[in-house]
Protein backbone atom coordinates (compact mmCIF):
# COMPACT_ATOMS: atom_id res chain seq x y z
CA UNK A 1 0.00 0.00 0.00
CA UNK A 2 1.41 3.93 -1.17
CA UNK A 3 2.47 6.23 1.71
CA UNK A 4 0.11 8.49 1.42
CA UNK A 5 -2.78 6.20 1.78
CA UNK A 6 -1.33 4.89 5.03
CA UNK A 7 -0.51 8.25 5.93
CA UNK A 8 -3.78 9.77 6.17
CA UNK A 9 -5.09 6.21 7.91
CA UNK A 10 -2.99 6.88 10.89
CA UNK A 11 -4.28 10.55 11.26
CA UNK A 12 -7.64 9.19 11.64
CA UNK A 13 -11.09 10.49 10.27
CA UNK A 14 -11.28 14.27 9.43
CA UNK A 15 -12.66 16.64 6.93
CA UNK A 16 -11.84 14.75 3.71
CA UNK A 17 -11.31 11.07 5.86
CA UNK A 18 -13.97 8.52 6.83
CA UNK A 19 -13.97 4.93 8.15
CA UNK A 20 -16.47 2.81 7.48
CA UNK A 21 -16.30 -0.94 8.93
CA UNK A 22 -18.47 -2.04 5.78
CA UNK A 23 -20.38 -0.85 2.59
CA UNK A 24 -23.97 0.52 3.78
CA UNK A 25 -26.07 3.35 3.70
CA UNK A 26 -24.06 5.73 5.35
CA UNK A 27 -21.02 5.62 3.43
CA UNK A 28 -23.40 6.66 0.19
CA UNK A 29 -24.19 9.81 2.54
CA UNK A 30 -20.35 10.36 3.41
CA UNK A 31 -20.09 10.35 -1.03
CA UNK A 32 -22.66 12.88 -1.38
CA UNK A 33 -21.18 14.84 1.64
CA UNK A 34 -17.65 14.91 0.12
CA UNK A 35 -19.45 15.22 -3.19
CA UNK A 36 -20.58 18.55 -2.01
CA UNK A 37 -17.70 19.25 -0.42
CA UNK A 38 -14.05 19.82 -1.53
CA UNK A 39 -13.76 15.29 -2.46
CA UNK A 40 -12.40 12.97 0.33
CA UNK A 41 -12.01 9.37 0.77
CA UNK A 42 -13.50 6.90 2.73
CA UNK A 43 -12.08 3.73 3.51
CA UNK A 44 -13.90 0.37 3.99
CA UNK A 45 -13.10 -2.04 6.30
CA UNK A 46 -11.50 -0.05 9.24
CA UNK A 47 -13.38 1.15 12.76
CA UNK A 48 -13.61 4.35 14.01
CA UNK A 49 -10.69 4.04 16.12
CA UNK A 50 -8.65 3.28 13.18
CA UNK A 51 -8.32 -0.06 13.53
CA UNK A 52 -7.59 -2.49 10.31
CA UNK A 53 -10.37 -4.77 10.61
CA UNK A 54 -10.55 -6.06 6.82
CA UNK A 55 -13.67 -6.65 4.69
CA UNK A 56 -14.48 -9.39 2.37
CA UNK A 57 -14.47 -8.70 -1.26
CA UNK A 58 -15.81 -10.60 -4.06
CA UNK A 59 -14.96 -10.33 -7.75
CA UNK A 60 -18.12 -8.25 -8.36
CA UNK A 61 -17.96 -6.38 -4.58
CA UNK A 62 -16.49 -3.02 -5.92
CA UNK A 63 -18.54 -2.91 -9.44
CA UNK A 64 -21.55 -3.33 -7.63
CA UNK A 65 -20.88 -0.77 -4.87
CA UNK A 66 -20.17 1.62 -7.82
CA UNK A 67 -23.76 1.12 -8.96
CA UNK A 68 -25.10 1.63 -5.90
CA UNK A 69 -23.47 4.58 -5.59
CA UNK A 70 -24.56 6.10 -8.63
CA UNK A 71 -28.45 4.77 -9.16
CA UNK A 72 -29.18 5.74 -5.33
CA UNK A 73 -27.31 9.43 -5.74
CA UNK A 74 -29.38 12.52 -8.09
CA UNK A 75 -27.60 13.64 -9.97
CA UNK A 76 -25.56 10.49 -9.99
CA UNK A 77 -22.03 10.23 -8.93
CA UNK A 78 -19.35 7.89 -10.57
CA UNK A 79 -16.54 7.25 -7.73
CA UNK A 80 -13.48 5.19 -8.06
CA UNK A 81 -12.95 2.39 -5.43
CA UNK A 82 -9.88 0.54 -5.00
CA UNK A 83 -8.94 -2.75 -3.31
CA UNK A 84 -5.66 -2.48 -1.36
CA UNK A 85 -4.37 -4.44 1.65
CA UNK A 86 -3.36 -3.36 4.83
CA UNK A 87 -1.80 -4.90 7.41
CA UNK A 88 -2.63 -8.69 5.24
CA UNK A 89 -6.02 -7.47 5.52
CA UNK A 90 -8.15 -6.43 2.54
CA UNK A 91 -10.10 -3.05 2.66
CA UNK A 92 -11.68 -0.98 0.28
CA UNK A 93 -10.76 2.89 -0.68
CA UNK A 94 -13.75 4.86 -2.28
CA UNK A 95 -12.01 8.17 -3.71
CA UNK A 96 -14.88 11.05 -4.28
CA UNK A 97 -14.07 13.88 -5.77
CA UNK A 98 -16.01 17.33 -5.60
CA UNK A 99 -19.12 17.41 -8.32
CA UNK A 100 -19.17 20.69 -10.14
CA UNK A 101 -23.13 20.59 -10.26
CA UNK A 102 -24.18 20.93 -6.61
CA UNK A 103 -26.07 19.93 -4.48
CA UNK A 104 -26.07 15.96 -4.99
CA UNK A 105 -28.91 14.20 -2.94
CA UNK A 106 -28.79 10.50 -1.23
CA UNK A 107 -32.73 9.64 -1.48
CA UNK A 108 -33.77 12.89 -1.80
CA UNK A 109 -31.73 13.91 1.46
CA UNK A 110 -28.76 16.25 0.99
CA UNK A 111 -25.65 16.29 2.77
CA UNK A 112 -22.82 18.16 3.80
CA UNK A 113 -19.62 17.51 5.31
CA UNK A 114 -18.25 19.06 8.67
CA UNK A 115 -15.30 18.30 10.35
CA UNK A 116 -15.31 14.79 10.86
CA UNK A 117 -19.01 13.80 10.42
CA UNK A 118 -21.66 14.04 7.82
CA UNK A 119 -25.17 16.73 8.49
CA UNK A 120 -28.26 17.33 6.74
CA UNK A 121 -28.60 20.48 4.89
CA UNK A 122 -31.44 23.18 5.60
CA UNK A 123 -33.32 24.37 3.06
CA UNK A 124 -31.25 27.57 3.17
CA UNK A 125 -28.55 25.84 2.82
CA UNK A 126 -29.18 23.41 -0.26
CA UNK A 127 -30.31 27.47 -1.96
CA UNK A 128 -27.49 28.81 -1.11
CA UNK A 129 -25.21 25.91 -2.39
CA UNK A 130 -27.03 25.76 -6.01
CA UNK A 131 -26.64 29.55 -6.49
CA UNK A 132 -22.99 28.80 -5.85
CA UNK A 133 -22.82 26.22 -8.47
CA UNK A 134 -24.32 28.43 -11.14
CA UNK A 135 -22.68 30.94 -10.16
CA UNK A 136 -25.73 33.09 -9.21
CA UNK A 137 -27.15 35.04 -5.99
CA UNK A 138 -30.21 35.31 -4.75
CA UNK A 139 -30.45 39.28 -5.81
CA UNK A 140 -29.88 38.31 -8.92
CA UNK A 141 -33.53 36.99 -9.99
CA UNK A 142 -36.45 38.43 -11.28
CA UNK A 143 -38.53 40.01 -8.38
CA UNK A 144 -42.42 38.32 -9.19
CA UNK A 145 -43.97 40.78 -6.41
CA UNK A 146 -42.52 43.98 -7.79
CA UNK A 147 -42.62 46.57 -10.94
CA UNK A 148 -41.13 49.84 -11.96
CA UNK A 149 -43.97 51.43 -10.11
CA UNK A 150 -42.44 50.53 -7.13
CA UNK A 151 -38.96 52.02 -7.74
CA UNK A 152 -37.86 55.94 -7.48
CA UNK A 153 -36.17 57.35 -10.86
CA UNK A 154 -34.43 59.51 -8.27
CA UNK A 155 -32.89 56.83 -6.47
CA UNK A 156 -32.10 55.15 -9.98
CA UNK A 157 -30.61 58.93 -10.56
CA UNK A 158 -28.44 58.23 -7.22
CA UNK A 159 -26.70 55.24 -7.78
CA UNK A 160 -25.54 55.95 -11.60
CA UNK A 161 -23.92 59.74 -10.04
CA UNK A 162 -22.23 57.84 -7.99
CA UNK A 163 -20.78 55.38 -10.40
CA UNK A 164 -19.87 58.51 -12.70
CA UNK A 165 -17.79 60.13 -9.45
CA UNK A 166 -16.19 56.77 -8.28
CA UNK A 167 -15.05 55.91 -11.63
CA UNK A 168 -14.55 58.67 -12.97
CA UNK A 169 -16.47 58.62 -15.93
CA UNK A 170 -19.94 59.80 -17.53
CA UNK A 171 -22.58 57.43 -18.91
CA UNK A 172 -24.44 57.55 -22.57
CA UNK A 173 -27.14 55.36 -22.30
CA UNK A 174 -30.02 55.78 -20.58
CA UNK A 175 -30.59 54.43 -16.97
CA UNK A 176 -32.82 51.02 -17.47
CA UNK A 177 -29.80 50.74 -20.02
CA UNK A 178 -27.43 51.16 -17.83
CA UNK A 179 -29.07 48.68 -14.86
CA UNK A 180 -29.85 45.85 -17.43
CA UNK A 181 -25.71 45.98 -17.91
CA UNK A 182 -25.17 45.27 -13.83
CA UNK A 183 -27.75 42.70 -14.04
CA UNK A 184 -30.65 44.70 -12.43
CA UNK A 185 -33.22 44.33 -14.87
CA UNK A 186 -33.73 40.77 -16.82
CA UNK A 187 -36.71 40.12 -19.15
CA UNK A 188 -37.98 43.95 -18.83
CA UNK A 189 -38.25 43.27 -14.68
CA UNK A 190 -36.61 43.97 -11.88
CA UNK A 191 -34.68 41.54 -9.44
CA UNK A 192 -34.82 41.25 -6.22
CA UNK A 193 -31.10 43.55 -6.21
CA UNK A 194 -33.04 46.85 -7.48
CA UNK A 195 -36.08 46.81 -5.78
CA UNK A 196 -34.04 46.94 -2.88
CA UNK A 197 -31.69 49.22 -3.92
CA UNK A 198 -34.02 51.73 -5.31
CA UNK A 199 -37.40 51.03 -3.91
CA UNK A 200 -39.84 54.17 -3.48
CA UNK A 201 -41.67 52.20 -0.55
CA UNK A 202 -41.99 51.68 2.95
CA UNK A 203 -40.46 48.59 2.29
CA UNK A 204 -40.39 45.64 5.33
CA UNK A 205 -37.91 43.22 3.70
CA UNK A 206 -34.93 45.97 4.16
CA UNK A 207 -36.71 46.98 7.72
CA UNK A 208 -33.90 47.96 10.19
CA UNK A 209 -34.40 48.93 13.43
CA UNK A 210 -31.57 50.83 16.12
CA UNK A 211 -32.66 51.70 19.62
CA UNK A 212 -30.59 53.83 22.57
CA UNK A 213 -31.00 51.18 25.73
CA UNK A 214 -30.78 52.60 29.08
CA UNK A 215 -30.45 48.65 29.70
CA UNK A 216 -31.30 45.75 28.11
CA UNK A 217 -34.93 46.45 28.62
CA UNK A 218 -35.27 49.90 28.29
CA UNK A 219 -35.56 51.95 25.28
CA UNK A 220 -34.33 56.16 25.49
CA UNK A 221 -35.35 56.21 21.71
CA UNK A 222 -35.32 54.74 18.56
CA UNK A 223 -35.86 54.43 14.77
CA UNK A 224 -37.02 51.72 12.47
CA UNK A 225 -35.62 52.48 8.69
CA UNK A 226 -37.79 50.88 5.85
CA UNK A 227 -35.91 52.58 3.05
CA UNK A 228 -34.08 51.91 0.08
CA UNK A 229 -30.43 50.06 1.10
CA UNK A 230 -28.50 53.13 -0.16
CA UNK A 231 -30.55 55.72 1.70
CA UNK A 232 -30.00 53.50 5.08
CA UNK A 233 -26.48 53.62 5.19
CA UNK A 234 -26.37 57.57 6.00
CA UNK A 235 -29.51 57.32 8.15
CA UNK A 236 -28.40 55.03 10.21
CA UNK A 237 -25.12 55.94 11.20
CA UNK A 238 -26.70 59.62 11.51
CA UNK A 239 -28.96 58.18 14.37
CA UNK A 240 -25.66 55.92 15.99
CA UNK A 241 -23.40 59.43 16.30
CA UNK A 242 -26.50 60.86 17.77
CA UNK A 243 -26.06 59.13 20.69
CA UNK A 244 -22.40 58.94 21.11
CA UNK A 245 -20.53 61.10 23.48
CA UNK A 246 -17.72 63.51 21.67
CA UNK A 247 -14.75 65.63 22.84
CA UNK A 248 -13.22 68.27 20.94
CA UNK A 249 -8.91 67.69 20.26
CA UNK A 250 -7.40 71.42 19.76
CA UNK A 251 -4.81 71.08 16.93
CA UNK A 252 -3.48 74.04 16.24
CA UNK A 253 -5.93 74.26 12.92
CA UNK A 254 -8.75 76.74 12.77
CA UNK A 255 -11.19 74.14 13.52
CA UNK A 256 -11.59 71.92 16.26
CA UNK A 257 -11.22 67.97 15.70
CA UNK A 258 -14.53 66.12 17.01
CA UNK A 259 -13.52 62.66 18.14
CA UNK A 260 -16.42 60.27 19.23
CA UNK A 261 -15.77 57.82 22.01
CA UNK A 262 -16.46 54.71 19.16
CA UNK A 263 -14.67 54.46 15.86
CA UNK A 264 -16.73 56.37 13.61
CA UNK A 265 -15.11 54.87 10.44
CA UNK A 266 -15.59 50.97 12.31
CA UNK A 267 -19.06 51.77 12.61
CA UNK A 268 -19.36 52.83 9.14
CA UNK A 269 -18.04 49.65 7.58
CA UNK A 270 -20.21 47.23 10.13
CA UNK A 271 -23.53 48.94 9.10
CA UNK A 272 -22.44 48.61 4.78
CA UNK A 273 -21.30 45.19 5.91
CA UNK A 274 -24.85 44.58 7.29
CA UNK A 275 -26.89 46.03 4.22
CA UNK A 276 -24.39 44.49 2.08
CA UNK A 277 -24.61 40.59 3.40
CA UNK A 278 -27.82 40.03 5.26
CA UNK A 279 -29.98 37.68 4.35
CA UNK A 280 -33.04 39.33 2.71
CA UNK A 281 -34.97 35.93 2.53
CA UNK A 282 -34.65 35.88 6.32
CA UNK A 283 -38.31 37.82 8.01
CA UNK A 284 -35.91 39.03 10.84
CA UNK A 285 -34.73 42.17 11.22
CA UNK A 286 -31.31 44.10 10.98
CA UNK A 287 -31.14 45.46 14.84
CA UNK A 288 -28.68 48.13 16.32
CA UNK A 289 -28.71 48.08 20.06
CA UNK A 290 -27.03 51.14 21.27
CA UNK A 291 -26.17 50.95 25.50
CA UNK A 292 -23.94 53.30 28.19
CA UNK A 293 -20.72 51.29 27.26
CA UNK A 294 -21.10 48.85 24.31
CA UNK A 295 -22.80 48.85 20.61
CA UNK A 296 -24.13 45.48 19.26
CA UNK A 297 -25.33 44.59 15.57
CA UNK A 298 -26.99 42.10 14.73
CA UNK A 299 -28.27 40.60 11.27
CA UNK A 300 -30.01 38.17 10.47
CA UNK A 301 -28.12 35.35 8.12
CA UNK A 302 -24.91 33.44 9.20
CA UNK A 303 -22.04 33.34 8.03
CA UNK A 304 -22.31 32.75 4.17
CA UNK A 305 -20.94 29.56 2.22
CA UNK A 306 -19.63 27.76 5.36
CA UNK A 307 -17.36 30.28 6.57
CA UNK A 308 -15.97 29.93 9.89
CA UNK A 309 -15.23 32.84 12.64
CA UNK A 310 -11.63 31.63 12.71
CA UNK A 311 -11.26 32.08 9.17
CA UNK A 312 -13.34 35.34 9.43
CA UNK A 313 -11.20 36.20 11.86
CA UNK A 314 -7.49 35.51 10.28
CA UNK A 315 -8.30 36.33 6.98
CA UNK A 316 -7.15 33.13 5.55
CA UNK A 317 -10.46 32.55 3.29
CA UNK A 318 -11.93 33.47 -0.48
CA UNK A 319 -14.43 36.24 -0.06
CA UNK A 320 -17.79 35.26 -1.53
CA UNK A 321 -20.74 37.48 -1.35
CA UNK A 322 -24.32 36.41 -0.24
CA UNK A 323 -25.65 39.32 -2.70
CA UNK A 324 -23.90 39.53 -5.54
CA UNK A 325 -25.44 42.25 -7.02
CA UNK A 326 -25.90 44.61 -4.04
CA UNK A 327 -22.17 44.02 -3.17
CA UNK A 328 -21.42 44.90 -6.45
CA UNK A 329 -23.53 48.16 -6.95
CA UNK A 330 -21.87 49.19 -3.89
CA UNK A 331 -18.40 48.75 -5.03
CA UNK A 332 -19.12 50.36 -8.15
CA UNK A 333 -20.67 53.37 -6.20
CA UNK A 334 -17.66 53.43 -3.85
CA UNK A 335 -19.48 52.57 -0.75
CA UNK A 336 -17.30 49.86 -0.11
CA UNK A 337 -13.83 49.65 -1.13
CA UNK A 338 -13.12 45.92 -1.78
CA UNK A 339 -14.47 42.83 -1.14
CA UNK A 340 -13.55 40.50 2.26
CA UNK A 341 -11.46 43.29 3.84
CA UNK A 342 -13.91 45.23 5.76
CA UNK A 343 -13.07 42.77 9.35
CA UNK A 344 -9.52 43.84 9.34
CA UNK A 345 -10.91 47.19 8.70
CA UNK A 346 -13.01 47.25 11.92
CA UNK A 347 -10.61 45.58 13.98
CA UNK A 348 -7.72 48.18 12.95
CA UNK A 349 -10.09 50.99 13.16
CA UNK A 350 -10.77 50.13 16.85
CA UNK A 351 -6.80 49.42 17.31
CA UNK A 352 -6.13 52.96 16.22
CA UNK A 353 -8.87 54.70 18.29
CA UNK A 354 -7.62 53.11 21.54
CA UNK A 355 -10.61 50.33 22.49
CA UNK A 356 -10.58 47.31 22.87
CA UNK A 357 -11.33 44.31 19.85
CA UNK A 358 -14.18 44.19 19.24
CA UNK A 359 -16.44 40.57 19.13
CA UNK A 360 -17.53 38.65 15.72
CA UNK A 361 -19.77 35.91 16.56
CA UNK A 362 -22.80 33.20 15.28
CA UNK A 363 -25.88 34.27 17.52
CA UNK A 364 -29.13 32.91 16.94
CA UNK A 365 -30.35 32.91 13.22
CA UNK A 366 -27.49 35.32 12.77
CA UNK A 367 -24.14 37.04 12.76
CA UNK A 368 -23.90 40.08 15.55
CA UNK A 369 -20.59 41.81 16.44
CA UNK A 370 -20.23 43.92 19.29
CA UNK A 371 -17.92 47.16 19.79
CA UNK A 372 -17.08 48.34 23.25
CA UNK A 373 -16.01 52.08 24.58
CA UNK A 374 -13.41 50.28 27.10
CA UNK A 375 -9.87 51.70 26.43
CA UNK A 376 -6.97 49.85 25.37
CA UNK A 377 -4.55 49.67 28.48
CA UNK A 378 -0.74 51.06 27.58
CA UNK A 379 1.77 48.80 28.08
CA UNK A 380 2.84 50.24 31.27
CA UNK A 381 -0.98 49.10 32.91
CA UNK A 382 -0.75 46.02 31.49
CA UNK A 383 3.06 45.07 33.03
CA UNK A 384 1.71 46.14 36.06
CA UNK A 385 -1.72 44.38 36.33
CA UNK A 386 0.47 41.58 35.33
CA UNK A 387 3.35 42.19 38.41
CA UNK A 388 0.61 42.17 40.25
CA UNK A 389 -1.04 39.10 40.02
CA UNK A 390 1.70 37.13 39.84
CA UNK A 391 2.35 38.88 43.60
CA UNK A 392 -0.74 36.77 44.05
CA UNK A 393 0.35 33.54 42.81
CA UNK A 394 2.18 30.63 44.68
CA UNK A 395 6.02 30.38 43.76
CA UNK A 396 5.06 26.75 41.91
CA UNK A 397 2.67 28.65 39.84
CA UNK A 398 5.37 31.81 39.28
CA UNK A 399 7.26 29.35 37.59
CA UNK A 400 4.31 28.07 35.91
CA UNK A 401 3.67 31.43 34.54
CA UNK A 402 7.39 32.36 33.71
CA UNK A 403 8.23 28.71 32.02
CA UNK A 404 5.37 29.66 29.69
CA UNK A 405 6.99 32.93 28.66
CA UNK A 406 10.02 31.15 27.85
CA UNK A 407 10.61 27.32 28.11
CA UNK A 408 14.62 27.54 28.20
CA UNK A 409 14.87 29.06 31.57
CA UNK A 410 17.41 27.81 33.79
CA UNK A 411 17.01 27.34 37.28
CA UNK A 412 19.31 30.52 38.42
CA UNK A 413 16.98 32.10 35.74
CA UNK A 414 14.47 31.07 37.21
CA UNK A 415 15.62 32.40 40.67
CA UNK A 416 16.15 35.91 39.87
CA UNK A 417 12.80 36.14 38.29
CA UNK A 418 10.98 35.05 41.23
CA UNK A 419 12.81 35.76 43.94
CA UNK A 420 13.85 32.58 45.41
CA UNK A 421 17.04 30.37 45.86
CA UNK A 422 18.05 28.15 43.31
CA UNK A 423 18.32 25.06 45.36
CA UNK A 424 14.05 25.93 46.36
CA UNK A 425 13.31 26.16 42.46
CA UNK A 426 15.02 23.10 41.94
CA UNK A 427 12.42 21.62 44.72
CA UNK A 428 9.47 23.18 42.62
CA UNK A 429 10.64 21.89 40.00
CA UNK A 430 10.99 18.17 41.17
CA UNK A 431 7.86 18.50 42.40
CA UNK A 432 6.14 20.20 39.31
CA UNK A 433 7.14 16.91 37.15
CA UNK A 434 5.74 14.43 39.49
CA UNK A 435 2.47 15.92 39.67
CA UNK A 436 2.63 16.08 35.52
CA UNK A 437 2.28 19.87 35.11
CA UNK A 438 5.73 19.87 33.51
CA UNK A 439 8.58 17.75 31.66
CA UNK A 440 11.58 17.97 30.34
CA UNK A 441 12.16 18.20 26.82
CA UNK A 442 16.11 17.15 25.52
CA UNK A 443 18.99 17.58 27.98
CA UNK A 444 19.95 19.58 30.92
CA UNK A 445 21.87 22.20 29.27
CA UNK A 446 20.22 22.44 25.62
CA UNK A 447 16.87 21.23 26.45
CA UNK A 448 13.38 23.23 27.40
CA UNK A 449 10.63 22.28 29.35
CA UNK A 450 7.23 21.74 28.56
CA UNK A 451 4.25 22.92 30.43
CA UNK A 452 1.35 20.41 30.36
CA UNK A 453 -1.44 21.96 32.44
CA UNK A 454 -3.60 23.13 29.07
CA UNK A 455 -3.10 19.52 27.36
């Protein structure tokens, strides 16, 4: 058996990785879970725990697992399965790759693949993965409900000035021209993307609501916005500075500088982010909750096409919009500047005005992130909050602390840090290893140790 096969046997079941002890129902759903996925492989004949159990395997076995495969999958799904031995045992190695029409369906059931394990897709979520495949959003389609009666020319008027100042440049044609080019009108109707971008109504599918809270109960005022997405972005964060406290920085210059006690420009870039990727299919609302020392926003639709917070959250990950066609009228207007950088944005923003980070999380049916008013502490506050409570701690757990900060410490090191004689750390030390908080990693004079009390 190859290397690599073996290789990914002894890291055990994972993302693309499943064991199967035999050939049954599930391991159809773990194909149409890779199949919608990025491919994997699952291999037949081994436990959960990894153990080589074996399977028997006739001279039709793998032809007729093939079939089953592909009559009981829509659309169906030819996989390659191999017979290899491991260990003088026989097992079985179904390679999927990922299908380019998505999503496929075992019995009408569709699957997706997380982690380590296999879960049934919402209804959302088979959407959402089919406007992937045809590389389509939601925004883009034709809006049944809706006709030009319930647009505004002057809104219309609106977004193609602001095209002609971002870029620089002055349109010929007229404007139902110039929206059937973005994809705003099809067939002689409007999608779903302009009558929410330029609708003349009241309308309660872009309904956003902000409220001042005294606490979380009580409401100093508020404001419920029902208007077109480009008109929100200026009312809202009109309301938000209404409520913030300001203090004026003398410069030098004529006029004062106003500085708010929030990043104005990280509030800016939350509240485009929130017209920009909520999910309109959703009835909930955007919210804005506005108290004494914290702002939270919340909208409704999680993260989009499987995205994670930690990958939100390092950057490491393809942007893909959930509205296409919004996102890109408000590129094109200059609203927003480029795709998947606005959370560094924030985060930086909030850096530079001295708070603290600010929270990105899944909550409820949604995605709300949460800016406080609590400073940064300077580096001098912080060395000394830390003195302090290591004052507090026990000399064992001193050494804890310091060992952590740097593993090659020596025991006179080790000494002068905390204070006590070297013969004493050497004691704590002893002891430290016996109770299994600690080992020692190479030799005594090139060698580090290794704190185990987070393993």
């Amino acid at each position: 058996m190859n290397k690599p096969l073996i290789k990914l046997i002894k890291q055990g079941e994972s993302q693309t990785v499943e064991f199967k002890v035999s050939f049954q129902k599930e391991t159809i759903e773990t194909v149409v879970a890779f199949a919608n996925a990025k491919s994997g492989k699952i291999f037949i004949g081994i436990d959960d725990s990894g153990e080589v159990l074996g399977v028997e395997l006739k001279k039709e076995t793998l032809q007729d697992w093939i079939n089953q495969i592909k009559i009981n999958t829509k659309p169906s799904i030819l996989v390659d399965i191999e017979a290899v031995e491991v260990d003088g045992k026989d097992i079985a190695v179904v390679d999927v790759k990922e299908y380019p029409i998505k999503p496929i369906a075992y019995k009408s059931r569709y699957y997706k693949r997380v982690k380590n394990s296999n879960h049934l897709m919402s209804l959302d979520e088979i959407a959402n993965m089919h406007l992937q495949t045809i590389n389509a959003s939601w925004d883009y389609y034709i809006d049944e409900r809706h006709d030009f009666s319930d647009i505004s020319q002057e809104n219309i008027d609106y977004f193609i000035e602001k095209v002609e100042q971002n870029l620089n440049k002055k349109f010929t044609d007229d404007p139902l021209t110039i929206l059937r080019k973005y994809e705003l009108i099809k067939e002689d109707k409007l999608t779903f993307g302009a009558y929410l971008l330029f609708t003349s109504n009241n309308s309660a599918i872009t309904a956003f609501g902000i409220g001042r809270f005294k606490d979380p109960i009580t409401i100093i005022d508020n404001i419920d916005i029902n208007t077109n997405l480009f008109k929100q972005v200026e009312i809202a964060i009109e309301f938000i500075k209404k409520h913030l406290m300001t203090e004026f920085i003398i410069t030098g210059e004529p006029q004062r500088t106003v500085k708010y006690d929030y990043p104005l420009e990280a509030i800016r870039e939350i509240v485009i982010n929130m017209i920009v990727h909520r999910d309109y299919r959703d009835s909930g609302n955007s919210i804005i909750k506005i108290f004494d020392d914290k702002i939270e926003f919340f909208n409704p639709g999680k993260l989009y096409d499987s995205l994670t917070i930690k990958e939100l959250l390092s950057g490491d990950y393809s942007s893909r919009a959930r509205n296409r066609a919004i996102a890109r009228s408000f590129k094109e207007a200059g609203i927003i500047e480029r795709y998947g950088s606005g959370i560094k944005r924030i985060k930086d923003e909030c850096r530079e005005h001295g708070v603290i980070e600010p929270i990105f999380e899944e909550f409820a049916h949604g995605f709300r992130v949460t800016v406080f008013k609590e400073k940064l502490k300077t580096t001098q506050e912080t060395t000394q909050e830390t003195t302090q409570e290591t004052k507090k701690l026990s000399t064992r757990e001193k050494i804890i602390v310091e060992l952590k900060k740097d593993a090659t410490l020596t025991r006179d090191e080790l000494s002068n840090k905390i204070g006590v004689s070297a013969n004493a750390i050497k004691q704590h030390l002893s002891k430290l290893k016996d109770e299994n908080r600690i080992k020692r990693v190479g030799s005594t004079k090139s060698g580090y140790w290794e704190v185990l009390d987070d393993k």
